[in-house]
Protein backbone atom coordinates (compact mmCIF):
# COMPACT_ATOMS: atom_id res chain seq x y z
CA UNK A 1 114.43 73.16 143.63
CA UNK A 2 116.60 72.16 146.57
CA UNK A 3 118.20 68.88 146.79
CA UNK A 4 117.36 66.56 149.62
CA UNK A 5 120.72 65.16 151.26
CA UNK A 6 120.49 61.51 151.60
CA UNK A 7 119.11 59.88 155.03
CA UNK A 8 121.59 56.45 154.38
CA UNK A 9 124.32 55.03 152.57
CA UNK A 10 125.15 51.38 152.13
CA UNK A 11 127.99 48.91 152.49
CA UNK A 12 128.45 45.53 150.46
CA UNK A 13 131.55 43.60 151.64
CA UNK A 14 133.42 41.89 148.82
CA UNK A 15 135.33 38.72 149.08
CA UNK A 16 138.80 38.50 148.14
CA UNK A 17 137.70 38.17 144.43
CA UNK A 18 135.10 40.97 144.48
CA UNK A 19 132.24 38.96 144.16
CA UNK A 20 129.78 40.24 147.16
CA UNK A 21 129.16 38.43 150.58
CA UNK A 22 125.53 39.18 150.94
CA UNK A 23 123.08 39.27 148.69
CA UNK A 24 121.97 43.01 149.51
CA UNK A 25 123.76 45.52 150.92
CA UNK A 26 123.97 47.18 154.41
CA UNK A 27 122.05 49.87 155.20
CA UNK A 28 123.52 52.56 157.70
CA UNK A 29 121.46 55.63 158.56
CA UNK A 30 121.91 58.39 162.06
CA UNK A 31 121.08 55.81 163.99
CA UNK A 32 124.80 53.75 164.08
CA UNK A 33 126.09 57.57 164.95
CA UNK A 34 125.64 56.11 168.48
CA UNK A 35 128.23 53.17 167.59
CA UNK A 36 130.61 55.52 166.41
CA UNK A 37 130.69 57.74 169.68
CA UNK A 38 130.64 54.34 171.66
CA UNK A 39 133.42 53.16 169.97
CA UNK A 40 135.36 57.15 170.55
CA UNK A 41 134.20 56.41 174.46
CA UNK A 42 135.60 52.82 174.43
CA UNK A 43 138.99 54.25 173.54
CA UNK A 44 138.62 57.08 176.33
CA UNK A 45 137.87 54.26 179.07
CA UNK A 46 140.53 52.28 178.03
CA UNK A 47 143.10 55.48 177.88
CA UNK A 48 141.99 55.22 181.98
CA UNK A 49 142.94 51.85 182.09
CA UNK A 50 139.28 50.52 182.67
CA UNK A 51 139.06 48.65 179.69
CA UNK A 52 141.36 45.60 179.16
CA UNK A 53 140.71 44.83 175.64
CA UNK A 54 142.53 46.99 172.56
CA UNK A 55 140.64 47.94 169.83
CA UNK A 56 142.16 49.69 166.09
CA UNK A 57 138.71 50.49 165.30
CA UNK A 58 138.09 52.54 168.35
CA UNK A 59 141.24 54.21 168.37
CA UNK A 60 141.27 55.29 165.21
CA UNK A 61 137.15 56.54 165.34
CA UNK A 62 138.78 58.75 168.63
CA UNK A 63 141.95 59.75 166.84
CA UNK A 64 139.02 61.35 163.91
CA UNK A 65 136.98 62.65 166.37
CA UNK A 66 139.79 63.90 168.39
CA UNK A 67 141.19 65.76 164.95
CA UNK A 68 137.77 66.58 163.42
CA UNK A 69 136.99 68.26 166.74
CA UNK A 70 140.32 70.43 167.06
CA UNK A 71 141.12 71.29 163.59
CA UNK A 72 138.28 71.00 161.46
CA UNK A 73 138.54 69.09 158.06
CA UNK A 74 142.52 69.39 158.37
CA UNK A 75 144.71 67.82 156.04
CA UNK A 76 145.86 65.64 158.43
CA UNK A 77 142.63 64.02 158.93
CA UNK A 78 141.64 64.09 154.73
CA UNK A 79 144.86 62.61 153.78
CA UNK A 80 144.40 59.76 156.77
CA UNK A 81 140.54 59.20 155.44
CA UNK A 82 141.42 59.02 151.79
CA UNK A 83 145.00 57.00 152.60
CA UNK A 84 142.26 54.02 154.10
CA UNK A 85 139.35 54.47 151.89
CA UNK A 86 141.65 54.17 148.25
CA UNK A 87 140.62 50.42 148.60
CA UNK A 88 137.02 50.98 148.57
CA UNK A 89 135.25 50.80 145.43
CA UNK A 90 131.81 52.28 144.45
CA UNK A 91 128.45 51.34 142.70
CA UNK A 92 125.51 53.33 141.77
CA UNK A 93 121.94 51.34 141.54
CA UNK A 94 118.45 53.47 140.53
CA UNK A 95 115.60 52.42 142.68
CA UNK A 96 112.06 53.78 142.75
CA UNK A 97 110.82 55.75 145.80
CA UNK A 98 107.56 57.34 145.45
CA UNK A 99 107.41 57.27 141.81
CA UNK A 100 110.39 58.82 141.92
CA UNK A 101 113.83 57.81 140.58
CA UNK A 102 116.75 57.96 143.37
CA UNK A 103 119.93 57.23 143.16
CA UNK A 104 121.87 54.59 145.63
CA UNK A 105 124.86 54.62 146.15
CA UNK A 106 127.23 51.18 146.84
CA UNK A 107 130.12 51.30 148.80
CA UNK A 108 132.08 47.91 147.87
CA UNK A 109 134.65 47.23 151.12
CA UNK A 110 137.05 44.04 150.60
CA UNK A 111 136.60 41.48 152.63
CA UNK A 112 138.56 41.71 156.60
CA UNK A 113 140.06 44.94 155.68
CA UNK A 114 142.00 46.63 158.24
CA UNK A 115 139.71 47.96 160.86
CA UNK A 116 140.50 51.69 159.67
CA UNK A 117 139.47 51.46 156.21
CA UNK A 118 135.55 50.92 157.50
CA UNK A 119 135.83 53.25 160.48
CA UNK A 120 137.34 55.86 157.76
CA UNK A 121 134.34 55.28 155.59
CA UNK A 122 131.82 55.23 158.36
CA UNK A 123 133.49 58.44 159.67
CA UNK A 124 133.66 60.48 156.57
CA UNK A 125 129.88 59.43 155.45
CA UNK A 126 128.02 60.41 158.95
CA UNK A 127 130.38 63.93 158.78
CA UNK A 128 129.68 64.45 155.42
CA UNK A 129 125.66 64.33 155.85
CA UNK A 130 125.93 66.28 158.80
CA UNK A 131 125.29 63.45 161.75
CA UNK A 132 128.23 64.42 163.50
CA UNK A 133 126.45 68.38 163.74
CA UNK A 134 126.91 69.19 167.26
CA UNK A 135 129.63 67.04 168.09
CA UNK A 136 131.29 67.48 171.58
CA UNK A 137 133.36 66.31 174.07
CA UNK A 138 132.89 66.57 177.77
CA UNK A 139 134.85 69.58 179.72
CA UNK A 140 135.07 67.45 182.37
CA UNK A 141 138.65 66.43 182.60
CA UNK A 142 138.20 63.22 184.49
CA UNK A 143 135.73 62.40 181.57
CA UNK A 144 136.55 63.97 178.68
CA UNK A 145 133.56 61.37 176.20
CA UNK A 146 132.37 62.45 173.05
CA UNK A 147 128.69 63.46 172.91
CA UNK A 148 126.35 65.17 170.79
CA UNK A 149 124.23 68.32 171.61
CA UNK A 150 123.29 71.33 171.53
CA UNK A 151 125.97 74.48 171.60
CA UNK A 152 125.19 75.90 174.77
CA UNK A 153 126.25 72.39 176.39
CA UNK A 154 129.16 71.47 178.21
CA UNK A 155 128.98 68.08 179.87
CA UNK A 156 128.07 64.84 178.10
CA UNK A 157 125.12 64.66 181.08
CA UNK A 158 124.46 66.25 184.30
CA UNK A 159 125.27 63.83 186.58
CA UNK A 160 129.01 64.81 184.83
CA UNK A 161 128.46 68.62 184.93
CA UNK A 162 127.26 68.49 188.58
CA UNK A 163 130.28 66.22 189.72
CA UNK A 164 132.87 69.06 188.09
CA UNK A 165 130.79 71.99 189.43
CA UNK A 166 130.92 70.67 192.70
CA UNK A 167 135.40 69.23 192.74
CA UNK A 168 135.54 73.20 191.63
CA UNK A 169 133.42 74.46 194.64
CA UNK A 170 135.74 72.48 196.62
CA UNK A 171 138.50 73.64 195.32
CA UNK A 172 137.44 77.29 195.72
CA UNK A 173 136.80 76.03 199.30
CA UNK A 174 139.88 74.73 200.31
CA UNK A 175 141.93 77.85 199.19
């Protein structure tokens, strides 16, 4: 029998005791992929000085990318993920799904940690379960965001893949 990977994982913040914040935890499943490539993108506009305000979170989620993308699971980029995530602590709860047992597990962040430690945790879950398959970034120099898609793609959309095709036709031109 093959065993299912896990569609979520979930995130209790602790205050500075460890008692928990919330009464449940969060919930995070593919769909905050999209706030991790935002936040990789945010970094790239502000890189071209579009962006005013500075964000650790972002630069660090485009520093992983950046790594993950080039090298692979390097040892650069474990030692960085495990440096950040040695403060976070974990829980397992049994719930029932379907008459079935499953097990849940709790990741228990301190309270305002450093912006890396959640980015590393968010980072490392969504590339473990495979939500960051097909990730890219644009071969468009004058872009150069992070996307996700298939292999045969180049451009993070077409409107970005036409512009290129078209500064190269006119640099063919001109020569």
């Amino acid at each position: 029998m093959e065993k299912a990977l896990q569609d979520c994982f979930y995130v209790q913040m602790n205050d500075k005791t460890g008692n928990t914040l919330k009464r449940s935890p969060e919930r995070y499943d593919r769909k905050f992929v999209s706030y991790l490539i935002d936040g990789a993108n945010n970094h790239v506009t502000q890189l071209k000085g579009r962006a005013s305000n500075q964000s650790d979170h972002d630069e660090f989620i485009f520093w992983c990318m950046s790594e993950y993308l080039k090298n692979g699971a390097s040892s650069a980029l474990l030692n960085t993920l495990n440096r950040y995530m040695s403060v976070v602590g974990h829980q397992c709860h049994v719930s029932r799904t379907d008459k079935k047992l499953v097990a849940m597990f709790i990741a228990h962040i301190p309270q305002n940690p450093p912006p890396q430690v959640f980015a590393s945790y968010m980072f490392s879950n969504m590339t473990s379960l495979g939500w960051l398959e097909g990730l890219k970034k644009c071969k468009n120099p004058e872009c150069c965001q992070f996307f996700i898609g298939r292999p045969n793609v180049k451009w993070c959309s077409k409107s970005c893949g036409s512009l290129y095709r078209v500064r190269q036709k006119r640099k063919r031109d001109k020569a």
